[in-house]
Protein backbone atom coordinates (compact mmCIF):
# COMPACT_ATOMS: atom_id res chain seq x y z
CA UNK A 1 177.47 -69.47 -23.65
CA UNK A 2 178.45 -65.68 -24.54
CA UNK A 3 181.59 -65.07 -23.48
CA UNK A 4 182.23 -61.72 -22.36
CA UNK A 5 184.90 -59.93 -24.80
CA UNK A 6 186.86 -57.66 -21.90
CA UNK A 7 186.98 -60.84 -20.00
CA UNK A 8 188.81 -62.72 -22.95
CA UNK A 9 191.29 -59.36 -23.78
CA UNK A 10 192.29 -59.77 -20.50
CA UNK A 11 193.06 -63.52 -20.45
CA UNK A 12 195.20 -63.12 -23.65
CA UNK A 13 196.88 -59.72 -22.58
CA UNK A 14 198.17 -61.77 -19.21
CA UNK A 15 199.59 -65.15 -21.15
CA UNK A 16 200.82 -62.63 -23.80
CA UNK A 17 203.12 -60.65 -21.71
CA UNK A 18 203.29 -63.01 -19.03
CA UNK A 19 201.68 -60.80 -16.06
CA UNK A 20 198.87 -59.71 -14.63
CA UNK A 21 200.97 -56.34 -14.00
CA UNK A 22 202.57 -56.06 -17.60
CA UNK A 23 198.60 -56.91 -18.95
CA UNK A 24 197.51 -53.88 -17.60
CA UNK A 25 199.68 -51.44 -18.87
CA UNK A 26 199.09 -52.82 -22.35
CA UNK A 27 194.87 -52.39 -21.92
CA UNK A 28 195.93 -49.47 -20.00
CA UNK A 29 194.05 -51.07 -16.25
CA UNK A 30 195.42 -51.47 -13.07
CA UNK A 31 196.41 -55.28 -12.37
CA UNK A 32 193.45 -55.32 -9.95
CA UNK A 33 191.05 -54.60 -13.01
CA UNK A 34 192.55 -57.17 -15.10
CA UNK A 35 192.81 -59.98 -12.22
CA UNK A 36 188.84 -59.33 -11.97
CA UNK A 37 188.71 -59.71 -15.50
CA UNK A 38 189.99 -63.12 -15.38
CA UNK A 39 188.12 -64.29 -12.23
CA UNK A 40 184.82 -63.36 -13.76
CA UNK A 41 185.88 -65.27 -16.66
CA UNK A 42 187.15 -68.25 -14.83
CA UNK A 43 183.67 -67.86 -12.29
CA UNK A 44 181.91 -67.62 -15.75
CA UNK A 45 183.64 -71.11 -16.99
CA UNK A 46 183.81 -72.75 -13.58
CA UNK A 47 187.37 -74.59 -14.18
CA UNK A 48 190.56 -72.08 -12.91
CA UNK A 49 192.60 -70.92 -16.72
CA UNK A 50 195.54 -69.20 -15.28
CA UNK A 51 198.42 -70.20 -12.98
CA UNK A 52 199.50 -67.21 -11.22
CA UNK A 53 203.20 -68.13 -11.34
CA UNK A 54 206.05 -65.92 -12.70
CA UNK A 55 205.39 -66.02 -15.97
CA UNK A 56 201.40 -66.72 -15.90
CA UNK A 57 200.18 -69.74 -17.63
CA UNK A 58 197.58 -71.17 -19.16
CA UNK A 59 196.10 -74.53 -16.75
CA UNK A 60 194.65 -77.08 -19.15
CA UNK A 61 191.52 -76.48 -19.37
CA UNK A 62 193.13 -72.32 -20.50
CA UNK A 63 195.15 -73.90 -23.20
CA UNK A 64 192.06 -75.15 -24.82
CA UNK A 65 190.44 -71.67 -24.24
CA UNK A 66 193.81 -69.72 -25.61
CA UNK A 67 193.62 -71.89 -28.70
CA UNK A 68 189.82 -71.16 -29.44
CA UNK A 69 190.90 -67.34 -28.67
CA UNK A 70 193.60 -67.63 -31.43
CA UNK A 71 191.75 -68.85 -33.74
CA UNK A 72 188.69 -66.26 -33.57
CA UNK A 73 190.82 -63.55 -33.22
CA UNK A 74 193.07 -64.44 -36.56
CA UNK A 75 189.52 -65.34 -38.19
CA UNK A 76 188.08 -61.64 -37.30
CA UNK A 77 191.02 -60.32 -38.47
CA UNK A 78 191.16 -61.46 -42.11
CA UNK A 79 187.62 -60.85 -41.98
CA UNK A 80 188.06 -57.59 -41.26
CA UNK A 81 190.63 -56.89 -43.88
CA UNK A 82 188.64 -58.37 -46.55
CA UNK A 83 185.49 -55.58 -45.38
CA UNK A 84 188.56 -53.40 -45.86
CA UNK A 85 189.57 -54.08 -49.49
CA UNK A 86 192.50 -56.64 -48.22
CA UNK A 87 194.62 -53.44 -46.80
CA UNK A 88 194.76 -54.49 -43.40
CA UNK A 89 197.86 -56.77 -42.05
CA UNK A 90 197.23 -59.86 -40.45
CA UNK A 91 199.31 -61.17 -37.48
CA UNK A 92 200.37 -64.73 -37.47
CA UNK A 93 201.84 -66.50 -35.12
CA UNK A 94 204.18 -69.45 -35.67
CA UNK A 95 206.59 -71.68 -33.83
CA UNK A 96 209.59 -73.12 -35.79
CA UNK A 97 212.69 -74.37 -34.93
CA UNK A 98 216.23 -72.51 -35.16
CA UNK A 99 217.56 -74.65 -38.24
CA UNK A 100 214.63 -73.95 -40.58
CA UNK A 101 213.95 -70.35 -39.63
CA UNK A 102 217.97 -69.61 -40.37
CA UNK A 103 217.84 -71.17 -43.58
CA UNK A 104 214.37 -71.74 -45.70
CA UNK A 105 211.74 -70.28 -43.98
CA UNK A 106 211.82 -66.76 -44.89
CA UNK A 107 213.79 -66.89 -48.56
CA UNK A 108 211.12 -68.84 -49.50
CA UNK A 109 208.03 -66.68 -47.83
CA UNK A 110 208.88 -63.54 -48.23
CA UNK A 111 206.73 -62.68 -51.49
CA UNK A 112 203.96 -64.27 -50.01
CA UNK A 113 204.35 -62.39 -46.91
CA UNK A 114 204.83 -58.75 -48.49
CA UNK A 115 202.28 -59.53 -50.82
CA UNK A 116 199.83 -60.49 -48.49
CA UNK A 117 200.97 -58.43 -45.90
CA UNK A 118 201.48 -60.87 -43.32
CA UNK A 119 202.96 -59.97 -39.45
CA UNK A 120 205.30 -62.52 -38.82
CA UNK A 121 205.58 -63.73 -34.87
CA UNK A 122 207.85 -65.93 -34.95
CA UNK A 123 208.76 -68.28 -31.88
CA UNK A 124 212.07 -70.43 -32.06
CA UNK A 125 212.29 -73.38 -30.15
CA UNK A 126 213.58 -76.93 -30.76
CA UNK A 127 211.64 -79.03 -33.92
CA UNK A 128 211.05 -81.59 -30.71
CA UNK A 129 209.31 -78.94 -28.92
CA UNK A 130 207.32 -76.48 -31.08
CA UNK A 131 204.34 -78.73 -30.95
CA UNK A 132 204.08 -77.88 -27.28
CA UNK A 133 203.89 -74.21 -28.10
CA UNK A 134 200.68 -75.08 -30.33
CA UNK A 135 199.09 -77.49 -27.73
CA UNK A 136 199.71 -74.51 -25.64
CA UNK A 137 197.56 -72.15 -27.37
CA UNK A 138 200.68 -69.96 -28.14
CA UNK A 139 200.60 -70.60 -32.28
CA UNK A 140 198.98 -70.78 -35.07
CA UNK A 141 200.65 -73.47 -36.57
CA UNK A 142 203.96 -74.71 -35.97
CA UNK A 143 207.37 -76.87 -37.62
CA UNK A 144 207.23 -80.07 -35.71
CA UNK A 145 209.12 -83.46 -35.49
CA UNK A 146 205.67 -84.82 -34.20
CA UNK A 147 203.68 -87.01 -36.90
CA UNK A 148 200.53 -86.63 -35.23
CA UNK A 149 198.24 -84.30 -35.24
CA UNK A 150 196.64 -82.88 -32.24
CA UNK A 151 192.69 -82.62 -31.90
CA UNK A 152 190.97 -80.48 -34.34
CA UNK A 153 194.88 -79.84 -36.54
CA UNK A 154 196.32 -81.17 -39.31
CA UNK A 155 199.86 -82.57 -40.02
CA UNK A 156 201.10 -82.05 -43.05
CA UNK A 157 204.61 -83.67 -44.17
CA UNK A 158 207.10 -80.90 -45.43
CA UNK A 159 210.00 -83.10 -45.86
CA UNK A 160 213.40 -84.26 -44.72
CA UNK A 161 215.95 -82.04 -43.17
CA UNK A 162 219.46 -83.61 -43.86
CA UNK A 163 222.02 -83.02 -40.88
CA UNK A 164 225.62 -83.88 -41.39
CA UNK A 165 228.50 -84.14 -39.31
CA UNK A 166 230.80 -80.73 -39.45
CA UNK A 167 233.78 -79.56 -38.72
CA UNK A 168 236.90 -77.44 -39.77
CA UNK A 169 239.46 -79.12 -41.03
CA UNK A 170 242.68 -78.10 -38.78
CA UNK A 171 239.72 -79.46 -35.84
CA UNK A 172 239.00 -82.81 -38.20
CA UNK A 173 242.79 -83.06 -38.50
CA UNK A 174 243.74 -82.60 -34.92
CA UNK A 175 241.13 -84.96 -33.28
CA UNK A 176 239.93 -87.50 -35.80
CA UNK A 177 243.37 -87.73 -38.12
CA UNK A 178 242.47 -91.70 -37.72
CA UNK A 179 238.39 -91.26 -38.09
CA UNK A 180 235.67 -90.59 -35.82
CA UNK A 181 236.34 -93.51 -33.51
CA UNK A 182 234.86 -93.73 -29.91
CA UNK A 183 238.09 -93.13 -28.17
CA UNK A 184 238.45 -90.26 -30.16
CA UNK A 185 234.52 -88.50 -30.30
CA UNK A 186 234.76 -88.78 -26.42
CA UNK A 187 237.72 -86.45 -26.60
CA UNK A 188 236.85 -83.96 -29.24
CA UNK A 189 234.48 -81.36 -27.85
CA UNK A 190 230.95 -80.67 -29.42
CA UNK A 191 228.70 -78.14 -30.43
CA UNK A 192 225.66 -78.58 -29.02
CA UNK A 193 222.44 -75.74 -29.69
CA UNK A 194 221.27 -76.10 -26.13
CA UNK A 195 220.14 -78.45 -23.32
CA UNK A 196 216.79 -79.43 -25.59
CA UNK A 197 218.88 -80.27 -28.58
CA UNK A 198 219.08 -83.90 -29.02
CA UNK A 199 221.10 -84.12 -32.64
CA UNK A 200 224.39 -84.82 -31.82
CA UNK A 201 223.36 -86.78 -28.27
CA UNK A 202 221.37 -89.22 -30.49
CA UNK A 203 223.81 -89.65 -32.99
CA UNK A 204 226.35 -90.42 -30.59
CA UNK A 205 224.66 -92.38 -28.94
CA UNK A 206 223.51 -94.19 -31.67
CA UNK A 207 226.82 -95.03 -33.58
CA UNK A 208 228.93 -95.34 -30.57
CA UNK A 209 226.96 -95.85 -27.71
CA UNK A 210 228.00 -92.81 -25.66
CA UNK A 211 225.26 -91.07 -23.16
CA UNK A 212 225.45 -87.48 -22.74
CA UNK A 213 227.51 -86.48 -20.14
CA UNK A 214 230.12 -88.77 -21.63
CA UNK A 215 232.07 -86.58 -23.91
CA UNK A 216 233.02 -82.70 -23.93
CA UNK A 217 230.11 -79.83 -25.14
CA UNK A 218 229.94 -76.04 -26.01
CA UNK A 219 226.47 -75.04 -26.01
CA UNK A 220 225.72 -72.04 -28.39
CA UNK A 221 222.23 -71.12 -29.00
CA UNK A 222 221.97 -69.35 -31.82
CA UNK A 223 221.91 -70.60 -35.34
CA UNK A 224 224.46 -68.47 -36.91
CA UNK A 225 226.86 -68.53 -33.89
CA UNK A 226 226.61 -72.09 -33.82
CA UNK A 227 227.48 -72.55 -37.21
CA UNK A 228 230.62 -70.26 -36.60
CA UNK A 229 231.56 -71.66 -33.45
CA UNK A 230 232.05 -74.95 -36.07
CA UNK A 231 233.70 -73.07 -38.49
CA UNK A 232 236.36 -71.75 -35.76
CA UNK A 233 237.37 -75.35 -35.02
CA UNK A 234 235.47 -74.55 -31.24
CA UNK A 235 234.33 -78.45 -31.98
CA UNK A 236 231.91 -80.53 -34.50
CA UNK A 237 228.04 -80.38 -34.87
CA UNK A 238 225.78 -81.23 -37.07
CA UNK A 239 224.25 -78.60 -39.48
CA UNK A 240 221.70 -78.75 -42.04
CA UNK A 241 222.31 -79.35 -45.73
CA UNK A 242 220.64 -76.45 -46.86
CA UNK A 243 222.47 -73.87 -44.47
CA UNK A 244 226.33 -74.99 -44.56
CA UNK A 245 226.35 -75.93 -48.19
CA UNK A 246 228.40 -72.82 -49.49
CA UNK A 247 230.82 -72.94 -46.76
CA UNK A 248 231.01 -76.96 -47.59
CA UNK A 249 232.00 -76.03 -50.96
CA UNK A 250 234.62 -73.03 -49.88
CA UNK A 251 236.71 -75.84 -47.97
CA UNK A 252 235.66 -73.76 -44.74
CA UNK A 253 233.80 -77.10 -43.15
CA UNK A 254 234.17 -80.98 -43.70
CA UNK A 255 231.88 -83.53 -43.43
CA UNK A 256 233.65 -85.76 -40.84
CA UNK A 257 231.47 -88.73 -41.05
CA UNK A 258 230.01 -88.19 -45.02
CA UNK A 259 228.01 -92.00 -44.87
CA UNK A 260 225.99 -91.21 -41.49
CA UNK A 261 223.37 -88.18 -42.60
CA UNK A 262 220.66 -87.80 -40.32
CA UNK A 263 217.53 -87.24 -41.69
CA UNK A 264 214.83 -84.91 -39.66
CA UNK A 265 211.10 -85.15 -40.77
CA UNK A 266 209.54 -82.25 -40.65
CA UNK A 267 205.46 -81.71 -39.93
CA UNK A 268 203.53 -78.26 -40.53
CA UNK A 269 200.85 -78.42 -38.02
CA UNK A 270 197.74 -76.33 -38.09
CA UNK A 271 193.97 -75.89 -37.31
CA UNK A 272 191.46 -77.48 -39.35
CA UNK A 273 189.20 -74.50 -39.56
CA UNK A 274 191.52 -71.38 -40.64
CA UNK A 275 191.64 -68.05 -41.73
CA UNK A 276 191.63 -67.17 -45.84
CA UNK A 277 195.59 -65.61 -45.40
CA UNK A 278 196.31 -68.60 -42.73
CA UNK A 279 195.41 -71.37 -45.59
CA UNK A 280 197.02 -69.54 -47.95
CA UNK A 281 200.22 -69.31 -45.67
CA UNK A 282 200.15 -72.99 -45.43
CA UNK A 283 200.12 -73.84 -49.11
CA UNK A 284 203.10 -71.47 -49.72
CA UNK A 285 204.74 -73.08 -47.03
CA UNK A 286 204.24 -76.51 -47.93
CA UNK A 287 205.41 -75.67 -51.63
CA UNK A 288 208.47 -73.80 -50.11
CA UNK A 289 209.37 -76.94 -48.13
CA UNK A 290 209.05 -79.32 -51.42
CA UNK A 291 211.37 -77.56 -53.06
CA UNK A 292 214.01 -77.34 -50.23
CA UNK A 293 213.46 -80.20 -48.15
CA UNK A 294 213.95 -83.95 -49.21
């Protein structure tokens, strides 16, 4: 079946900016235009792709449409700059979560990407939940907790991310002078990255047996500010080896509980079948990750 490029521009231009409205001013139609657009395609397909909620998204049988879109369009696009003597950019999508994007991700690909000239969207959303964003049709590839691949990926092992247990020390002094016992980490407040971040639940609930809900939290959702809300003695949280290292080593933060590291394995996921620049992408990445990652 032929499927009818306008039709498909449309479909992506709506899940893209999340409206049928905001679609049309970026393919420069009125929303009625585009909303035909979509209904011929969906007519054309016979299964409904989009859920006309605010924002639009994809229904399943859209997500597995999106994804083929992706793909194509990142295909036509290297192809495109390889007819072109390699001078066009190529625009890759990726989903990654806070912790790795602050710290290794781009120290380690920017050569690549300059030399390759590489477009960098970059989505940040918990490691537990960037595999959605793939599923989703919304990536290319993405930095996942998730061992498993989906249908038609790959999951390729980048390594360990060590967490550890952080505070200043006037905060380690004042609240955990006698250790981090129970009576004292449901006291002590804690930085937590948001409502999907499940670090410091798990490891409280796995050393002392305390549910969430249980103890005081800040919630600061940003990587840097989270790491300075730590550093200002706002509470503990646990931050990633290769981020807090220098400041570990300045006396700034202490590593309040120095025999319980939690270890994070990290996935790259991707399509089987990917652009030249896309492959290439991964194979930086994954040698990025081996020398940063355990």
């Amino acid at each position: 079946m032929q499927l009818d490029p306008r039709q498909t521009q449309a479909l992506l231009a709506v899940i893209d900016t999340g409206s049928f409205e905001r679609a049309a001013t970026e393919l420069h139609l009125t929303a009625s235009a585009v909303s035909q657009r979509v209904r011929a395609l969906e007519t054309a397909l016979g299964t409904p792709l989009v859920v006309r909620t605010r924002p639009c998204r994809t229904t399943p049988a859209g997500q597995r449409l999106l994804q083929y879109l992706r793909r194509v369009k990142s295909l036509e696009e290297d192809l495109r700059a390889d007819f072109a003597g390699g001078s066009d950019p190529l625009a890759v999508t990726i989903a990654v979560n806070a912790d790795t994007l602050a710290s290794w991700l781009l120290p380690a690909l920017a050569g690549f990407i300059i030399e390759e000239r590489i477009l960098l969207d970059l989505t940040v959303d918990d490691q537990d939940h960037t595999y959605a964003l793939l599923e989703a049709g919304l990536a290319l590839g993405c930095v996942s907790t998730e061992a498993k691949p989906m249908r038609g990926c790959q999951a390729q092992p980048l390594g360990s991310m060590r967490y550890r247990c952080m505070a200043a020390p006037a905060f380690r002094d004042r609240w955990f002078a006698k250790g981090m016992t129970r009576a004292a980490v449901q006291q002590a407040p804690v930085v937590e990255f948001n409502r999907k971040d499940k670090l410091q639940a798990d490891f409280l609930q796995r050393h002392y047996g305390l549910m969430p809900g249980s103890y005081a939290s800040h919630f600061v959702p940003a990587s840097e500010a989270f790491m300075r809300a730590i550093e200002l003695g706002l509470g503990w949280g646990m931050l990633p080896e290769v981020q807090m290292a220098a400041l570990q080593r300045q006396g700034t933060l202490v590593d309040i509980a120095p025999h319980r590291p939690t270890d994070v394995r990290l996935f790259w996921h991707t399509w089987k079948v990917q652009s030249p620049r896309m492959e290439l992408l991964s194979e930086a990445l994954l040698k990025a990750a081996g020398r940063v990652l355990r």
